[in-house]
C-alpha atoms as a PDB file:
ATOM      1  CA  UNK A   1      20.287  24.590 -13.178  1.00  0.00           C
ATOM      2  CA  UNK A   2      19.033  21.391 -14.532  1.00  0.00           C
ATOM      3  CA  UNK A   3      19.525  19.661 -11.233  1.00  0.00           C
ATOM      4  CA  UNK A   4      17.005  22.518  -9.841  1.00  0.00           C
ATOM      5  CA  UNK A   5      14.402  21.431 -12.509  1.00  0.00           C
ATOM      6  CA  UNK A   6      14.644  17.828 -11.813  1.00  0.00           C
ATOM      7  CA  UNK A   7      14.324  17.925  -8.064  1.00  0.00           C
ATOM      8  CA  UNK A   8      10.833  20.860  -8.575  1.00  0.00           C
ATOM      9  CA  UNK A   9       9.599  17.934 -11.277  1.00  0.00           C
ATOM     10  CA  UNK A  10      10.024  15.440  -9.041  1.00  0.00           C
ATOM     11  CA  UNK A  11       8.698  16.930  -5.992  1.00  0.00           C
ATOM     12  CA  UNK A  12       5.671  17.965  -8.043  1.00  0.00           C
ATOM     13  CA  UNK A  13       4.977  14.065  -9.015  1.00  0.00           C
ATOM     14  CA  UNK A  14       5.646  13.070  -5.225  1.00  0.00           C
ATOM     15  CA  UNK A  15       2.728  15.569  -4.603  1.00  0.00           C
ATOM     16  CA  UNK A  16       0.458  14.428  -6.846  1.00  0.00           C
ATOM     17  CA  UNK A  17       0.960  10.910  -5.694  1.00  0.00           C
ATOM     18  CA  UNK A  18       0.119  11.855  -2.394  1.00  0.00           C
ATOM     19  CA  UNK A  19      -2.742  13.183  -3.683  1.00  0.00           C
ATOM     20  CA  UNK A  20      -3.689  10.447  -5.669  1.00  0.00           C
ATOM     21  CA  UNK A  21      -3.095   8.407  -2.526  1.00  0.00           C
ATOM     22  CA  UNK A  22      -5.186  10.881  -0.029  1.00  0.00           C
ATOM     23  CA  UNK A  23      -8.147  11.043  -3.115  1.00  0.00           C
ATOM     24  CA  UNK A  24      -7.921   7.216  -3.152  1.00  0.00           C
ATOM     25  CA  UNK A  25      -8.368   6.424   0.926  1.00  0.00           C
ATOM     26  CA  UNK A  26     -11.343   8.376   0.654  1.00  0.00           C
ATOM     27  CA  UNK A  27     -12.630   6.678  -2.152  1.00  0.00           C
ATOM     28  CA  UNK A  28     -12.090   2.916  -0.432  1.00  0.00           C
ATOM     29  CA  UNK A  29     -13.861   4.788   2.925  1.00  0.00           C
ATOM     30  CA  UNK A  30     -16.967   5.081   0.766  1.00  0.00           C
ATOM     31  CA  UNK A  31     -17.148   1.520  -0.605  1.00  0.00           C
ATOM     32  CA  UNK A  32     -19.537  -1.136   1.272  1.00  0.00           C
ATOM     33  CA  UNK A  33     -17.914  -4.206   3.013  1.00  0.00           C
ATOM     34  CA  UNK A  34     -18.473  -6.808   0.681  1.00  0.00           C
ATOM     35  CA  UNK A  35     -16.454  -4.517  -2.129  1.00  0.00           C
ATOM     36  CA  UNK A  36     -13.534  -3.548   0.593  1.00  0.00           C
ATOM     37  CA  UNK A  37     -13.640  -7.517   0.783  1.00  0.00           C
ATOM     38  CA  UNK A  38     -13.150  -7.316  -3.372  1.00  0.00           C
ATOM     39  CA  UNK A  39     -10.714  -5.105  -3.327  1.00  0.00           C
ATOM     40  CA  UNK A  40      -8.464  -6.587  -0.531  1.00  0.00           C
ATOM     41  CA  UNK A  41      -8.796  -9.447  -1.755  1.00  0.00           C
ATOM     42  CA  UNK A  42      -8.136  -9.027  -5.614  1.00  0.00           C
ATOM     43  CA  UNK A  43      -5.377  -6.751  -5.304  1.00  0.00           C
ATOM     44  CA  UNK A  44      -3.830  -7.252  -1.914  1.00  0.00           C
ATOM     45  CA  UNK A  45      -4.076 -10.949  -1.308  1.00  0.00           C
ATOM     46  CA  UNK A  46      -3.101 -11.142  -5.401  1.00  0.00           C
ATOM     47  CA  UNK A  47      -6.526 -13.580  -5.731  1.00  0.00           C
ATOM     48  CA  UNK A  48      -8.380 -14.173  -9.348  1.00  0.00           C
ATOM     49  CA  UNK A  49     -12.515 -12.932  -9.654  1.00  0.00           C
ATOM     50  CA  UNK A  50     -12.852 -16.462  -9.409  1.00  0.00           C
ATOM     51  CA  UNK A  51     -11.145 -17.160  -6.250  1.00  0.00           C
ATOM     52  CA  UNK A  52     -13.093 -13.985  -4.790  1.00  0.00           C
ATOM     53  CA  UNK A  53     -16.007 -15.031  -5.634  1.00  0.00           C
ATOM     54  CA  UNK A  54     -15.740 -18.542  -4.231  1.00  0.00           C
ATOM     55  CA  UNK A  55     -13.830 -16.867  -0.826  1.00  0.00           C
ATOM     56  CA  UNK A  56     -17.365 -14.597  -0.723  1.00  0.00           C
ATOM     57  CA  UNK A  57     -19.764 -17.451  -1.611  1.00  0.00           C
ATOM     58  CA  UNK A  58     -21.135 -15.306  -4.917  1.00  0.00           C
ATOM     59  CA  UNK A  59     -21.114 -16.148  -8.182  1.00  0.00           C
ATOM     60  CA  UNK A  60     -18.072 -14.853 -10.525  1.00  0.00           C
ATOM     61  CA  UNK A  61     -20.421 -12.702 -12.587  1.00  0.00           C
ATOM     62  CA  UNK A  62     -21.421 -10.934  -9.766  1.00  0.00           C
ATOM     63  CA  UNK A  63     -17.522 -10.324  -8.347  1.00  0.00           C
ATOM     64  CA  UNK A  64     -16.719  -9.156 -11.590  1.00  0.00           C
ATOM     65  CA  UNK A  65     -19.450  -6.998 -11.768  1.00  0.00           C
ATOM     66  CA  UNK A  66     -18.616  -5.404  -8.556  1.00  0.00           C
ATOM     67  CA  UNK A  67     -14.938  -5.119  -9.685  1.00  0.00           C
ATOM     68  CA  UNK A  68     -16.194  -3.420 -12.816  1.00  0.00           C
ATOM     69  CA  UNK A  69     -18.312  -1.027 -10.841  1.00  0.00           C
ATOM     70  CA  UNK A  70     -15.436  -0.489  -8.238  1.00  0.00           C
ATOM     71  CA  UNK A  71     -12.955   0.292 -11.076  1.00  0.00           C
ATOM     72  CA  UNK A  72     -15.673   2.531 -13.093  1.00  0.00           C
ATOM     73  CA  UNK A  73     -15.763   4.704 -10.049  1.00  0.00           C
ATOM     74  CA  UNK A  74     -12.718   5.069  -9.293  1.00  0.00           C
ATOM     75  CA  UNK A  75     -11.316   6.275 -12.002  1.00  0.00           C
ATOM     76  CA  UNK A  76     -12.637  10.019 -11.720  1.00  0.00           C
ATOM     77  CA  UNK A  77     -10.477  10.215  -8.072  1.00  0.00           C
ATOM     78  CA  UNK A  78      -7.192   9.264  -9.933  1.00  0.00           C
ATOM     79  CA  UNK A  79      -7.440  11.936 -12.565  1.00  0.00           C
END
């Protein structure tokens, strides 16, 4: 009986990762190029908000403040 509560719990948190991963495309669909180009490039090519910044010719107040805003948003499409 406890093997029948594990495998419902678990499918439950496989579904809301899916979610969480369906909520979150749509999220990145909405962002404008140069943040796509923060994102990718923070979290997928592993680079720092300084690297970014140099990579986009900005300043690394203005990366960071994108990041910020990026994050800030995001948040509600996770919860």
């Amino acid at each position: 009986m406890a093997k029948d509560y594990v495998n419902e719990n678990t499918n439950t948190q496989t579904h809301l990762t899916d979610t969480q991963k369906q909520r979150m495309k749509d999220f990145l669909k909405g962002l404008t190029r140069a943040e796509k180009l923060v994102v990718v490039l923070h979290y997928y090519d592993e680079m720092t908000i300084g690297e970014v910044a140099e990579k986009l010719d900005l300043s690394e107040a203005r990366v960071s403040e994108m990041h910020s805003s990026i994050i800030t948003r995001l948040k509600p499409y996770l919860q």
